[in-house]
Every structure is written in structure tokens, then in C-alpha cells.
Protein backbone atom coordinates (compact mmCIF):
# COMPACT_ATOMS: atom_id res chain seq x y z
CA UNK A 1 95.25 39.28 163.13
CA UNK A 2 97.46 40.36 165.94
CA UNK A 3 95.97 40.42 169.21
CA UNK A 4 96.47 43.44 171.16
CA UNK A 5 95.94 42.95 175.33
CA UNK A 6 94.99 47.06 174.86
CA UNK A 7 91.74 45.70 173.08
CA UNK A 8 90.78 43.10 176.15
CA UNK A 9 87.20 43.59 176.35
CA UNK A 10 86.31 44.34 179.88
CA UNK A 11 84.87 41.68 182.05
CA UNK A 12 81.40 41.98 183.76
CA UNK A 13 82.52 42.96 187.18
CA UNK A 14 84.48 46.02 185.24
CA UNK A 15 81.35 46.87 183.73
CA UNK A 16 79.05 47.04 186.58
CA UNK A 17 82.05 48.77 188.56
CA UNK A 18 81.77 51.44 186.10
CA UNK A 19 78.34 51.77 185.75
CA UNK A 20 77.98 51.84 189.78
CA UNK A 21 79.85 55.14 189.59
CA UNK A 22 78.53 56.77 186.97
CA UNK A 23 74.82 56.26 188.92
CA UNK A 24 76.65 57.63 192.17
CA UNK A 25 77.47 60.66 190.45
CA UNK A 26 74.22 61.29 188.78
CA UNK A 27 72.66 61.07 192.18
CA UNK A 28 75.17 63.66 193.61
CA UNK A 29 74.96 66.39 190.72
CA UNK A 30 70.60 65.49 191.16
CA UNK A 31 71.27 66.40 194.82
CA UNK A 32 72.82 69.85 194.27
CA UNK A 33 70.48 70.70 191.81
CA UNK A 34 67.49 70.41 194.42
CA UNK A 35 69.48 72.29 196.95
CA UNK A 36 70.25 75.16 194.52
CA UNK A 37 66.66 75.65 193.83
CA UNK A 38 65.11 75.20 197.42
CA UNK A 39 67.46 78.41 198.38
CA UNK A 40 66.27 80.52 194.73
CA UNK A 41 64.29 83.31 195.79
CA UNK A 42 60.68 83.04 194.47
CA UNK A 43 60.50 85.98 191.62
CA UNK A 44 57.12 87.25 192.73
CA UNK A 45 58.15 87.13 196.82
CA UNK A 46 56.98 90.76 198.05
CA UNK A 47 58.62 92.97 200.55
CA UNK A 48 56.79 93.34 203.66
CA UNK A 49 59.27 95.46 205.32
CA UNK A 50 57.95 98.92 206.69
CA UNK A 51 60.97 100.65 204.69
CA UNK A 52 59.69 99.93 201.26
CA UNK A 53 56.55 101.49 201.92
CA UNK A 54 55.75 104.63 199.41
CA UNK A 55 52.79 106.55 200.69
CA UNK A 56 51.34 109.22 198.52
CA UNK A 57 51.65 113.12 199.78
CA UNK A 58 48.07 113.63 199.63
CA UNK A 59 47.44 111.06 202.71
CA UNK A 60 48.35 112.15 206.01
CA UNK A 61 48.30 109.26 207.91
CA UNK A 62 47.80 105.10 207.04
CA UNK A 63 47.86 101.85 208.45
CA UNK A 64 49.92 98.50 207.39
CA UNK A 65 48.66 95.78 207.11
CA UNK A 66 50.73 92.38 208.05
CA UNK A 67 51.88 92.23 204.74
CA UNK A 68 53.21 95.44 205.14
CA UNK A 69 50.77 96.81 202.24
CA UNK A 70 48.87 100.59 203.51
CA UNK A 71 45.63 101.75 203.49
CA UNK A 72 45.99 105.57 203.26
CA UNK A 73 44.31 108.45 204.74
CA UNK A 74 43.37 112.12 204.10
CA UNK A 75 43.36 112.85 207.59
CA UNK A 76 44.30 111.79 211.44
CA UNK A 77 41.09 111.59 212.18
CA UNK A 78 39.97 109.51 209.43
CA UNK A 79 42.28 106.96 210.36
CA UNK A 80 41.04 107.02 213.77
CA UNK A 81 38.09 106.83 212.55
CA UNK A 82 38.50 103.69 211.11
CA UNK A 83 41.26 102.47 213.25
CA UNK A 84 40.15 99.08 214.88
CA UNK A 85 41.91 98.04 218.50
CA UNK A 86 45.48 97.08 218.98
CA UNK A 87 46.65 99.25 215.38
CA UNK A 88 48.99 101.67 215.13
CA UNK A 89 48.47 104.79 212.80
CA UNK A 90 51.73 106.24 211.17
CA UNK A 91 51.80 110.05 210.23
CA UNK A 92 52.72 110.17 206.64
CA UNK A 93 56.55 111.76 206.10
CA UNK A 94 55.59 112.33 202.24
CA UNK A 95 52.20 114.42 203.26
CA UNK A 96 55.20 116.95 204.01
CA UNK A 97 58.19 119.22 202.92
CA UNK A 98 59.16 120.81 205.98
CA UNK A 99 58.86 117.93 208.96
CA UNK A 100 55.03 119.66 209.74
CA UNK A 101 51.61 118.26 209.07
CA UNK A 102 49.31 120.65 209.56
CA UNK A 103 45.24 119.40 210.51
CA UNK A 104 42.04 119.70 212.72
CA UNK A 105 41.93 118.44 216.66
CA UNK A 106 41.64 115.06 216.56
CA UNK A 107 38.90 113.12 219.04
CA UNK A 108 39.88 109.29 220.12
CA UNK A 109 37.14 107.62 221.84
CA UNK A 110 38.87 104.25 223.46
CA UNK A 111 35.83 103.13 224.47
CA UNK A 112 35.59 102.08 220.80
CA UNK A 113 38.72 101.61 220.14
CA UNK A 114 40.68 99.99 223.23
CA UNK A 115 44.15 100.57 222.46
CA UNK A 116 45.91 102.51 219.62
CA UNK A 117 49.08 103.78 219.50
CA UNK A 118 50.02 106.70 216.85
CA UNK A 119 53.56 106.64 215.43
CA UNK A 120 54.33 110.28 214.46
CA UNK A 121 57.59 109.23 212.47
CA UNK A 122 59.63 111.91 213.59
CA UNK A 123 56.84 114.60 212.48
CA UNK A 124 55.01 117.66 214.32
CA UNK A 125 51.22 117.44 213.93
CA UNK A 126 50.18 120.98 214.18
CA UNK A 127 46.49 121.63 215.58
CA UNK A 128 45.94 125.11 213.01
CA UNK A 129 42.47 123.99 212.03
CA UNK A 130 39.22 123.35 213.80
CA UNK A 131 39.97 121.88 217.48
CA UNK A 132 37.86 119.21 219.45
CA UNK A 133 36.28 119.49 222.82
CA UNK A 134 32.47 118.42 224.37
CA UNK A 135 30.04 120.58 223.14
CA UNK A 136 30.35 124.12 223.64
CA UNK A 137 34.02 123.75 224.99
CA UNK A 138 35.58 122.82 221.63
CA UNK A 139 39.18 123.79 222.42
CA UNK A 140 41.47 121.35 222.14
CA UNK A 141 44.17 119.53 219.88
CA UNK A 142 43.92 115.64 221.07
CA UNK A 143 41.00 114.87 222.90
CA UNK A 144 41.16 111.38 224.51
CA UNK A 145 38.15 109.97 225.91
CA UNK A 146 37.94 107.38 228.69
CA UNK A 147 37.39 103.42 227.88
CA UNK A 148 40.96 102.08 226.92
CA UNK A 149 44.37 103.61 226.36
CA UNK A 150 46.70 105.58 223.66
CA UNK A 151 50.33 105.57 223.26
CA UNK A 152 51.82 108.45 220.89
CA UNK A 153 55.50 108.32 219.61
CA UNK A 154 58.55 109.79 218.16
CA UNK A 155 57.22 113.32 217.28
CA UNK A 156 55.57 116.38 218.39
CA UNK A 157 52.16 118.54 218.57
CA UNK A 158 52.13 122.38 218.72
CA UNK A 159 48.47 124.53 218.46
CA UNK A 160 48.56 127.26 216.43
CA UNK A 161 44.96 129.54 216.26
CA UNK A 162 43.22 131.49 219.24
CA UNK A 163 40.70 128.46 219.95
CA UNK A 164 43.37 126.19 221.15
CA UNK A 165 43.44 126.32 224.43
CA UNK A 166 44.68 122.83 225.35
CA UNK A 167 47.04 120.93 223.24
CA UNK A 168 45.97 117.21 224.94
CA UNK A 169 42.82 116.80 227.48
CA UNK A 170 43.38 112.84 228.15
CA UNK A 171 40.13 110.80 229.81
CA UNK A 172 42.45 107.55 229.04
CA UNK A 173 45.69 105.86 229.91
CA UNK A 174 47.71 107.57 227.96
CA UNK A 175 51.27 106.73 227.25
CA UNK A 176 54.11 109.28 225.52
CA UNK A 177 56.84 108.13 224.39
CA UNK A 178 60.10 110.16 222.82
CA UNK A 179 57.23 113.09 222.48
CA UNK A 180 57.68 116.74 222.75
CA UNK A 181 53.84 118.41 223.33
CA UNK A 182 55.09 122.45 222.90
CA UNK A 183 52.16 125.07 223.44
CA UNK A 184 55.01 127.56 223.36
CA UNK A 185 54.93 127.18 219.40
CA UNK A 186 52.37 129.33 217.43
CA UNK A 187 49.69 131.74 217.83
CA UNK A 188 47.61 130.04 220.33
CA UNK A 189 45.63 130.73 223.71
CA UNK A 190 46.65 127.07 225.13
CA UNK A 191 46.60 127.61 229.26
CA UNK A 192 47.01 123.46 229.81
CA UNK A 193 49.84 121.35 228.07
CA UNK A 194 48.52 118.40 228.78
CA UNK A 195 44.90 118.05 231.05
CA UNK A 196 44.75 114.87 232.75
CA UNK A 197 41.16 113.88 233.86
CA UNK A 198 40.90 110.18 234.78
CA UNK A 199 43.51 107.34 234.29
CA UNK A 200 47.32 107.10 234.24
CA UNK A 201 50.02 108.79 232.28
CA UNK A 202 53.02 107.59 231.55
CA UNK A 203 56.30 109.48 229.93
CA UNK A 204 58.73 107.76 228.33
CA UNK A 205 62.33 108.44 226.77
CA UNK A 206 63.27 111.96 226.06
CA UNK A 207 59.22 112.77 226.06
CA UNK A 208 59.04 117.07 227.21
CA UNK A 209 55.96 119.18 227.72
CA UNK A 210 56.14 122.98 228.12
């Protein structure tokens, strides 16, 4: 047989040379792998983005919770109602087709509830229904009674019906914020805007009463 130096057979240091490399590069491509999958999304990761929130029409107001998941309800009042301190109520933009939600005075007592603000997402809450008031003086759209404080945002109230006679009667510290509180809209007897009884008000941004 002829012996061929292309057929050497490699020595040990060759071998282990080889074999060094081919374990580098294993290590490497096991690196990337664990990279690639600590920045994979989990498939069941949920939004919690106020955006993605779908409420139903027939709610007119809800909550989030800090998950961003909503707890929906019929009325303003309900979700006062059931508001607990530091939340923030959101008027419900599917509860209407024309920019109006339509509903009875609504009574916040912040001696129950120390602070609340209500977002009105760039809706009119219109006072047509039954109003609120002390006994015997039931005449008003937002009553706000003393204790804590209320901040309302980023919409407007009107009165529309003959037993309105003050769109807000505030007992709190009451903050407005990009609001517009009209008593010139509707069918209404309102003679005060906006009563202030006891503690400050503040208005913010383009906020207007008339």
C-alpha cells in the first residue's frame, strides 16, 4: 500500500483543538437561544391599557380596576354608590350615539367617600330625570356633600326639566377641570350654576360656567 500524508491521522492535540471549538460554539448558539426566549411575549399576557377597554352601551358609567379590567354600571349614581375613596368613575362613551348621557341628579356624600374624581370622557351628563337636593328642596343636578373632595373632568353637565334649579350645589372641595357646567342648555328653571356652600373650588384648564 501507498501511503498517502492526506490520510495522516490527526494527533491528540488536533483532536482536542477541534473538539474545544465545537463546545465553544454549542455554548454560543445555547446562549442566543435563552435570550430569544426571555424577550418572547408570553401568549396569554393581557392588555391593561385603558384603550382596549370595551364597555357595553347599556352601562353608563364603570370603574377599572389595576388590571385595567371594568366593573360596569347602569347608572352614575350606582357607581357612586359603590365607589370606594381615591377611584375614579369614567362615563361610558358606548352608553351613547350623540356625545349625551342622559340620567337622574346624582348625590356624592365625601364623608363616605373621601376623594373621587369623575372622568366624563369628553361626554355631557344631562340632569333630565329626577334631581337631588335635602328633603323638600330636591332641585339639583350634582349634589356634593361636605367630608372630603371631588374632582370632575373633560366634559360637561346641562339640566333639562322645570325642577332643576341648580346644576351643582357643592358642600366639598371641589375641583373642575377642562369642564363646561351650561344651565343655558335645556328646558330648565336653574337660577345657580354652580352653589358653593363650604370648602374650596378650584377651576382648571379651559373649565366655563354660564
Amino acid at each position: 500500500f501507498r501511503k498517502d500524508s492526506s490520510c495522516v491521522p490527526m494527533n491528540a492535540n488536533v483532536m482536542n483543538n477541534n473538539r474545544g471549538k465545537l463546545l465553544a460554539a454549542v455554548a454560543v448558539l445555547a446562549m442566543i437561544a435563552c435570550v430569544f426566549v426571555a424577550v418572547m411575549p408570553a401568549d396569554n399576557a393581557e392588555a391593561t391599557d385603558t384603550p382596549g377597554v370595551d364597555v357595553p352601551a347599556d352601562y353608563q358609567a364603570y370603574v377599572l380596576d389595576d388590571s385595567g379590567k371594568f366593573t360596569g354600571y347602569t347608572t352614575l349614581q350606582n357607581a357612586v354608590n359603590e365607589a370606594s375613596s381615591g377611584a375614579t368613575i369614567y362615563l361610558n362613551k358606548n352608553a351613547t350615539a350623540n356625545g349625551i348621557i342622559n340620567g337622574d341628579g346624582v348625590k356624592i356624600d365625601t364623608s363616605v367617600v373621601k376623594s373621587l374624581t369623575i372622568d366624563f370622557n369628553g361626554l355631557t351628563y344631562n340632569m333630565n330625570g329626577t334631581p337631588v337636593g335635602s328633603s323638600g328642596t330636591e332641585t339639583q343636578a350634582f349634589q356634593l356633600l361636605t367630608g372630603g373632595s371631588v374632582t370632575m373632568k373633560d366634559g360637561k353637565i346641562t339640566g333639562d326639566g322645570q325642577n332643576v334649579k341648580m346644576l351643582i350645589q357643592n358642600y366639598c372641595n371641589l375641583t373642575l377641570n377642562n369642564m363646561v357646567v351650561d344651565a343655558t342648555v335645556g328646558n330648565n328653571n336653574v337660577s345657580y350654576t354652580v352653589s358653593n356652600n363650604c370648602g374650596d373650588v378650584v377651576l382648571s384648564g379651559a373649565t366655563t360656567i354660564t
